[in-house]
C-alpha atoms as a PDB file:
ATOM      1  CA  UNK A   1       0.000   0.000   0.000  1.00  0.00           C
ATOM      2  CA  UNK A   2       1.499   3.189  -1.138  1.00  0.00           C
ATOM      3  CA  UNK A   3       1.896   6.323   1.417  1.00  0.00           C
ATOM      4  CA  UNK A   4      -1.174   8.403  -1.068  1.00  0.00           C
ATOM      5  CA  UNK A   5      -2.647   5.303  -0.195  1.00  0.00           C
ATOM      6  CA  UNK A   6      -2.571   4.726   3.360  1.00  0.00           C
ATOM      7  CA  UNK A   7      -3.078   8.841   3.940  1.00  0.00           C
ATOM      8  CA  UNK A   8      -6.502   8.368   2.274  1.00  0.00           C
ATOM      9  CA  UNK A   9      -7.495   5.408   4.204  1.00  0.00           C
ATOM     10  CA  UNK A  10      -6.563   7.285   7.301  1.00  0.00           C
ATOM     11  CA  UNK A  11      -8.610  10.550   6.493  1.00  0.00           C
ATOM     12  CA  UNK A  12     -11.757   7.644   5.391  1.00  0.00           C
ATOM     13  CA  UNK A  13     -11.437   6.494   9.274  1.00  0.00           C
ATOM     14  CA  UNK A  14     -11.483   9.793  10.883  1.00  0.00           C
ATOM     15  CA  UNK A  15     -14.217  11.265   8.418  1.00  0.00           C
ATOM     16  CA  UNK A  16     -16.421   8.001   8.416  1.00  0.00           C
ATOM     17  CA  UNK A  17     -16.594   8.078  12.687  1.00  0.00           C
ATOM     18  CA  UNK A  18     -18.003  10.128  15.155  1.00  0.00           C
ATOM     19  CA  UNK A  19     -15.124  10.861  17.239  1.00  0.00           C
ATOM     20  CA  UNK A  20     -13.361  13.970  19.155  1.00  0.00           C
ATOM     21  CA  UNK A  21     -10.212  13.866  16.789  1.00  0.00           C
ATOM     22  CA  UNK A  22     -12.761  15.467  13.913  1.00  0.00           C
ATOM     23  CA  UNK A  23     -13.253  18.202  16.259  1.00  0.00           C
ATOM     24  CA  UNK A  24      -9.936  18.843  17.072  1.00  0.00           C
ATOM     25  CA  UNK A  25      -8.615  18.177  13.509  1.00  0.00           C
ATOM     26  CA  UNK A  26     -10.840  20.487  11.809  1.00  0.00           C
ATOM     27  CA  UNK A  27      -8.775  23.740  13.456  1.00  0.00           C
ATOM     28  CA  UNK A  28      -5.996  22.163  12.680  1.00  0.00           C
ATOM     29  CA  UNK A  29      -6.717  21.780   8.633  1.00  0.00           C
ATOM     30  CA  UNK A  30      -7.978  25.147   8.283  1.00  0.00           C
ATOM     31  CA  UNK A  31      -5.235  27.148  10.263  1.00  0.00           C
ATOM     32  CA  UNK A  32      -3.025  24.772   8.068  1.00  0.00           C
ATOM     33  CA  UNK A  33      -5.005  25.518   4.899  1.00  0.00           C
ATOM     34  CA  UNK A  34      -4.706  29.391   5.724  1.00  0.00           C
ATOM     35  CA  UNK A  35      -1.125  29.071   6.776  1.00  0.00           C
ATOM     36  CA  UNK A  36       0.276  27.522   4.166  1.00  0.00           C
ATOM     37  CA  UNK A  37      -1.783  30.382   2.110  1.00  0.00           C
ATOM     38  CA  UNK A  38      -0.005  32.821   3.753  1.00  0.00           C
ATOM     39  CA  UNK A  39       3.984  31.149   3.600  1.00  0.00           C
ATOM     40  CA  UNK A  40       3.141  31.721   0.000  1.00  0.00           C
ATOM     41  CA  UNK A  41       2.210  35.009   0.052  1.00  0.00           C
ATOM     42  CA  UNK A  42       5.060  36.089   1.950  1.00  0.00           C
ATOM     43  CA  UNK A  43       7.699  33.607   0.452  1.00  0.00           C
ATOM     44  CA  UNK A  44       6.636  35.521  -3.235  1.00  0.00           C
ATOM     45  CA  UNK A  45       6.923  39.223  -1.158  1.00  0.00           C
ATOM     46  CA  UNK A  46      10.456  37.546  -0.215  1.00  0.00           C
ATOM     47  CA  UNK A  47      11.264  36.156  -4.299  1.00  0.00           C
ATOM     48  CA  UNK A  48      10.538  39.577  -6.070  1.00  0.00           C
ATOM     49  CA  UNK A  49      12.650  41.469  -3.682  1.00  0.00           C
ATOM     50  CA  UNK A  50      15.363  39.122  -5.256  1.00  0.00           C
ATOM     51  CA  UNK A  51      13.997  39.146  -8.512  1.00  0.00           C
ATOM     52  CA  UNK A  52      15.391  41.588 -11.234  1.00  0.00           C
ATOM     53  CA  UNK A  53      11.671  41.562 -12.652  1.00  0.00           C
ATOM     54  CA  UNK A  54       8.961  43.295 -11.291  1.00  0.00           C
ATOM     55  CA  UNK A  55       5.421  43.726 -12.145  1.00  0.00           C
ATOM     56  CA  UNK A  56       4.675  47.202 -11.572  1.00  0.00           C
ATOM     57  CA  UNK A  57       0.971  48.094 -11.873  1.00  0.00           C
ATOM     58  CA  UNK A  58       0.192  51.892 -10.892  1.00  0.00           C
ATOM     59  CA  UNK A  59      -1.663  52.339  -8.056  1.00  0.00           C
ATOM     60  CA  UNK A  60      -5.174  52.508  -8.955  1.00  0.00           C
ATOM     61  CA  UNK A  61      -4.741  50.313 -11.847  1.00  0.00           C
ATOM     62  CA  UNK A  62      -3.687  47.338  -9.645  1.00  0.00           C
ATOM     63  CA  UNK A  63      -6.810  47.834  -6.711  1.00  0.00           C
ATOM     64  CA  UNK A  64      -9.094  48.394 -10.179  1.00  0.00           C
ATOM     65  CA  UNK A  65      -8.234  44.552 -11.592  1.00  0.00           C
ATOM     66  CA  UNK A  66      -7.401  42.730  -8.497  1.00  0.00           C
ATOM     67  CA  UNK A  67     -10.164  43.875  -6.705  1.00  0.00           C
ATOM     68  CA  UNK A  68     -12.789  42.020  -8.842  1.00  0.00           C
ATOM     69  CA  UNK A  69     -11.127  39.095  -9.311  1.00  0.00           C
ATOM     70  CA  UNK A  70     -10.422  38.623  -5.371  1.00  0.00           C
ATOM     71  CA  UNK A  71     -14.432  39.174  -4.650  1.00  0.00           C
ATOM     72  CA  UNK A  72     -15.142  36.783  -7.223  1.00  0.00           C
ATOM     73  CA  UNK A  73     -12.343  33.886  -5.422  1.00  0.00           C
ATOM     74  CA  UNK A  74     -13.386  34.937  -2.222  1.00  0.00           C
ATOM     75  CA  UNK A  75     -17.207  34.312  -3.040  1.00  0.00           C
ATOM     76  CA  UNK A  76     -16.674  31.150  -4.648  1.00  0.00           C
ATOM     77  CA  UNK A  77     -14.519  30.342  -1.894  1.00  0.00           C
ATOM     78  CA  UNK A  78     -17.294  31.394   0.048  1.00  0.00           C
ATOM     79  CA  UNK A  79     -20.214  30.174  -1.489  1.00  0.00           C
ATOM     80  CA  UNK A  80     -19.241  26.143  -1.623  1.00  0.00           C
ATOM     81  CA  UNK A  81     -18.181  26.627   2.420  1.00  0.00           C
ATOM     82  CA  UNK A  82     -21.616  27.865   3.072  1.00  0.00           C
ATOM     83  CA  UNK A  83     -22.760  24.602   0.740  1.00  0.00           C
ATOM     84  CA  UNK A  84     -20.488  22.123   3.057  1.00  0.00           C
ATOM     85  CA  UNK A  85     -21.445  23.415   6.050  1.00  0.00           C
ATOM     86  CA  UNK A  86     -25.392  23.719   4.878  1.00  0.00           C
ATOM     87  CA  UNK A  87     -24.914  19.855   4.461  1.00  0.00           C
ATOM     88  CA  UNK A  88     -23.890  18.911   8.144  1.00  0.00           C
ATOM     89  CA  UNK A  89     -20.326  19.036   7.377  1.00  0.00           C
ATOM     90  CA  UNK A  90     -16.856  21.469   6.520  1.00  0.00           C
ATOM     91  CA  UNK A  91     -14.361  22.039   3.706  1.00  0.00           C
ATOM     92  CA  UNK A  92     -11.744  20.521   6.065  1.00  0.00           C
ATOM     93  CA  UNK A  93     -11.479  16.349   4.168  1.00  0.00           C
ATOM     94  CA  UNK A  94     -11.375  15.645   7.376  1.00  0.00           C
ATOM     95  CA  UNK A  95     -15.023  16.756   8.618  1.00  0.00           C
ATOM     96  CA  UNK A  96     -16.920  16.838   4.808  1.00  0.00           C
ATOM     97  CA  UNK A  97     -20.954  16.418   4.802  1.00  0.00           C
ATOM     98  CA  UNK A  98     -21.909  12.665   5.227  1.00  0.00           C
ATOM     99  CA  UNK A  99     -23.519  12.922   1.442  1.00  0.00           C
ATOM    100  CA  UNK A 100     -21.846  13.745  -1.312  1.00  0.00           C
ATOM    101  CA  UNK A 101     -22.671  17.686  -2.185  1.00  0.00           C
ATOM    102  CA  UNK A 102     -23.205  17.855  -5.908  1.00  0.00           C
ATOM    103  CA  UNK A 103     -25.391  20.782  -6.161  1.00  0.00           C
ATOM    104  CA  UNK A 104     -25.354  24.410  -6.875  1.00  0.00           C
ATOM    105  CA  UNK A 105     -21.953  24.912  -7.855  1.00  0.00           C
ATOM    106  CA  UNK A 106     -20.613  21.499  -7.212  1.00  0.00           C
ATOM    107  CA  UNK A 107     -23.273  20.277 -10.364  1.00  0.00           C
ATOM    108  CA  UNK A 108     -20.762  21.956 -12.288  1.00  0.00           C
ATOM    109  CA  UNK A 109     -17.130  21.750 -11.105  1.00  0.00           C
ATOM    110  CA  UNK A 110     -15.460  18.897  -8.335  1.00  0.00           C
ATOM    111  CA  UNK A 111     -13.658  21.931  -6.726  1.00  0.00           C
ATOM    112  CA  UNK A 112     -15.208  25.176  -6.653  1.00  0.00           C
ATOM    113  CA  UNK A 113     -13.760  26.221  -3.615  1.00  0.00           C
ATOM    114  CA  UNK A 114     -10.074  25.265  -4.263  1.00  0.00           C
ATOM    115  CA  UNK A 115     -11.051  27.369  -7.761  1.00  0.00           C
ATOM    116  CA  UNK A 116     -12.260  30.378  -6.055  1.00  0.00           C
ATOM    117  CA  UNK A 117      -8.650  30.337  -3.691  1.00  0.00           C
ATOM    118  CA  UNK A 118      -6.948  29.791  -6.634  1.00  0.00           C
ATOM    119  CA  UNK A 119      -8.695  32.665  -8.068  1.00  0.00           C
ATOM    120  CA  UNK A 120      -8.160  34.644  -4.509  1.00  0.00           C
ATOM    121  CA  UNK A 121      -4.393  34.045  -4.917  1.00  0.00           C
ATOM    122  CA  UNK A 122      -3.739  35.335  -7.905  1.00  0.00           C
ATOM    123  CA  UNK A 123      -5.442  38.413  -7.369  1.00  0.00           C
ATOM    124  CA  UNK A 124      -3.840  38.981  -4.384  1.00  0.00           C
ATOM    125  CA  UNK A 125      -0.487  38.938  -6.469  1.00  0.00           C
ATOM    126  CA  UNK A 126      -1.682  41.509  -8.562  1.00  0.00           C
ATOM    127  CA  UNK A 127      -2.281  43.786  -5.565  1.00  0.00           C
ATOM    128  CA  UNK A 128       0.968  43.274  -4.260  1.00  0.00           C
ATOM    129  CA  UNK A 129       2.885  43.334  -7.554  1.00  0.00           C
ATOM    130  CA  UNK A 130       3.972  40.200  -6.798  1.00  0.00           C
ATOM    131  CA  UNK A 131       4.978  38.289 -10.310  1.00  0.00           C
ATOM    132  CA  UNK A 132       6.598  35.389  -8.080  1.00  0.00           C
ATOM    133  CA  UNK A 133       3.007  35.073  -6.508  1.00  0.00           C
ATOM    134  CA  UNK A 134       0.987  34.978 -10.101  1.00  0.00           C
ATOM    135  CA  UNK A 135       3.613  33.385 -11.894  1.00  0.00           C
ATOM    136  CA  UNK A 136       5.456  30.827  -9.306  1.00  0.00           C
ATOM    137  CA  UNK A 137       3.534  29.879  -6.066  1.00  0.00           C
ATOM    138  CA  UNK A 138      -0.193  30.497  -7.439  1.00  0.00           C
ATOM    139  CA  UNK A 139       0.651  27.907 -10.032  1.00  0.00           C
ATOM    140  CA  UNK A 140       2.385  26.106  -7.326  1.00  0.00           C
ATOM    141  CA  UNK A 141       0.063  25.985  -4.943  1.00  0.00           C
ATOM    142  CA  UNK A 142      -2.243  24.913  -7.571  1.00  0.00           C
ATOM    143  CA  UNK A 143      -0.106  21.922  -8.609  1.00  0.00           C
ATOM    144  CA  UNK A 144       0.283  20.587  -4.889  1.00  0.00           C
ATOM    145  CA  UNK A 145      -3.562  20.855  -4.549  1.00  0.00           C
ATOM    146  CA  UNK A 146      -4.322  19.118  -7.827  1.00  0.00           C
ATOM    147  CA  UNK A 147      -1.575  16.396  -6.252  1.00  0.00           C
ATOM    148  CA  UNK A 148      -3.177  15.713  -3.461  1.00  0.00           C
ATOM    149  CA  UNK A 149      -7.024  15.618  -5.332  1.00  0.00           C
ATOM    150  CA  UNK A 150      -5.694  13.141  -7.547  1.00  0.00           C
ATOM    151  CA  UNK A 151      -3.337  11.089  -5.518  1.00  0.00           C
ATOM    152  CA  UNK A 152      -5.257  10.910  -1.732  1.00  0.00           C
ATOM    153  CA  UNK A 153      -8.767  13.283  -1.825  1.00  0.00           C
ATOM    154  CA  UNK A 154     -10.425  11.391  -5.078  1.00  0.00           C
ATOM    155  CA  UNK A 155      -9.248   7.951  -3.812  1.00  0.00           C
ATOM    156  CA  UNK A 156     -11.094   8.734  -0.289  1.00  0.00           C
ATOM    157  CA  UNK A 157     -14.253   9.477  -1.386  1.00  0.00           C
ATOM    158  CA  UNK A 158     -14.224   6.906  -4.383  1.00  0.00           C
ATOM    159  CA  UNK A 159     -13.777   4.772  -0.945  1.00  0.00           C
ATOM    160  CA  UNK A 160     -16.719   6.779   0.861  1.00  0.00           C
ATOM    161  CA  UNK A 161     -18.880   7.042  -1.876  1.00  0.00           C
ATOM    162  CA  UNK A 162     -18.553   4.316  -4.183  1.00  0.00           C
ATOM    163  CA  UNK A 163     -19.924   4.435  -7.893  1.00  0.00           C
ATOM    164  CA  UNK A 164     -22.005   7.258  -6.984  1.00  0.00           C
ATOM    165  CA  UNK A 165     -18.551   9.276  -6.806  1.00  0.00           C
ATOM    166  CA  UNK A 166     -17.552   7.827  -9.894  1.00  0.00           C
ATOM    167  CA  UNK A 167     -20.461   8.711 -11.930  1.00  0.00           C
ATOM    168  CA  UNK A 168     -20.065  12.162 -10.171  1.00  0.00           C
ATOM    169  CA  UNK A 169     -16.115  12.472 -11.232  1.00  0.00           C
ATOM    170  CA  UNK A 170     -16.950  11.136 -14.856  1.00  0.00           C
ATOM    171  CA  UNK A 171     -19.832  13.374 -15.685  1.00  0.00           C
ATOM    172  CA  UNK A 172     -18.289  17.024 -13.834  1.00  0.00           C
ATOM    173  CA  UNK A 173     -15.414  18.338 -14.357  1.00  0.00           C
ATOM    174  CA  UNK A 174     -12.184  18.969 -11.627  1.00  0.00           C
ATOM    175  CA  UNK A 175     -11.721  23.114 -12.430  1.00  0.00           C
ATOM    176  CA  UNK A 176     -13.192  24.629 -15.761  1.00  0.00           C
ATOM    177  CA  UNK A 177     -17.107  24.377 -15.451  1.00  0.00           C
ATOM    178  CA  UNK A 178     -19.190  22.853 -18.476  1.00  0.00           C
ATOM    179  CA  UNK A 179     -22.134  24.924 -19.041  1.00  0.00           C
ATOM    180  CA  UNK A 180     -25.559  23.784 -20.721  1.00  0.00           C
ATOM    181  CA  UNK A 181     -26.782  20.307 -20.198  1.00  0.00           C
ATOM    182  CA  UNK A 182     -25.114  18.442 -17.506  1.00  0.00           C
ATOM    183  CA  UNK A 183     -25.002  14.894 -18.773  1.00  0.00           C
END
C-alpha cells in the first residue's frame, strides 16, 4: 500500500466516525489551509525582492483589476463553504458532509472552492505586484492541490462514496465548469 494510499485510508477512518479527533482536527486543517496560504504570500513578497523583474501596476490600476477578481475567489470560496457546512459538514477532508454535495456549484465543477482560492491568490499577487506570486507559487500551490485531489482526496471518497462518486467524477469536471446540459 502506497503512502497516497494509506493517507486516504486514514482521512476515510477519521471522516467516516463520530469521534473527538474530527473536532480537534478540523482547526488544525484550516489554520493549516490558511497558513500555508499565507507562507506563500510572503515567500513571493520575499522572491521579487530578489527578482530583477517586477510587475509594476500603478496604483489605482492594480486595486481596479485585483479587486474584482479577489471578490469573485473569495465568493466562490465562500459560497461552496456555506454549501459544506449547509450539508452537516466542513471544507476541512477531514469533517466533509456525510452525502456527497453535488449541487449548486458542485453540479458543475469537483472543486469550486479550491477554484475560487486559486482565483483569490492570484489576485492577491496583482495587488501586491507580486509576479513570483501569479507566476510561481499560485501555479504552485495549484499543482500541490491538484496532487493531493488526484493522488489521496479522489481515492477517499471513491472509498466513501462508491460508484455514486464515480459517476459524479466522470460526468463534472475537476476546475473549468461545463455549461448547458449536464449529462
Amino acid at each position: 500500500m502506497s503512502l497516497a494510499d494509506r493517507w486516504a485510508e486514514t482521512i476515510y477512518r477519521i471522516a467516516t466516525t463520530e469521534n473527538k479527533l474530527k473536532i480537534i482536527m478540523t482547526p488544525v486543517g484550516v489554520i493549516f489551509w490558511f497558513g500555508l496560504s499565507a507562507l506563500f504570500v510572503f515567500a513571493s513578497l520575499w522572491l521579487d525582492k530578489l527578482s530583477p523583474i517586477q510587475l509594476s501596476l500603478a496604483a489605482p490600476t492594480n486595486i481596479f483589476v485585483s479587486v474584482p477578481v479577489m471578490i469573485i475567489g473569495t465568493a466562490l470560496a465562500l459560497w461552496t463553504a456555506y454549501t459544506f457546512i449547509k450539508a452537516r459538514g466542513s471544507p476541512v477532508p477531514i469533517n466533509p458532509p456525510q452525502k456527497l454535495v453535488t449541487t449548486g456549484l458542485y453540479s458543475r465543477l469537483r472543486n469550486p472552492m479550491l477554484l475560487g482560492w486559486i482565483t483569490l491568490l492570484f489576485g492577491v499577487g496583482i495587488l501586491l505586484n507580486s509576479i513570483s506570486l501569479i507566476f510561481i507559487f499560485t501555479p504552485l500551490f495549484t499543482a500541490i492541490n491538484i496532487l493531493y485531489l488526484r493522488t489521496i482526496e479522489e481515492k477517499e471518497m471513491e472509498k466513501k462514496f462508491g460508484k455514486e462518486y464515480l459517476k459524479y467524477k466522470k460526468s463534472v469536471p475537476m476546475f473549468i465548469p461545463r455549461f448547458g446540459k449536464r449529462k
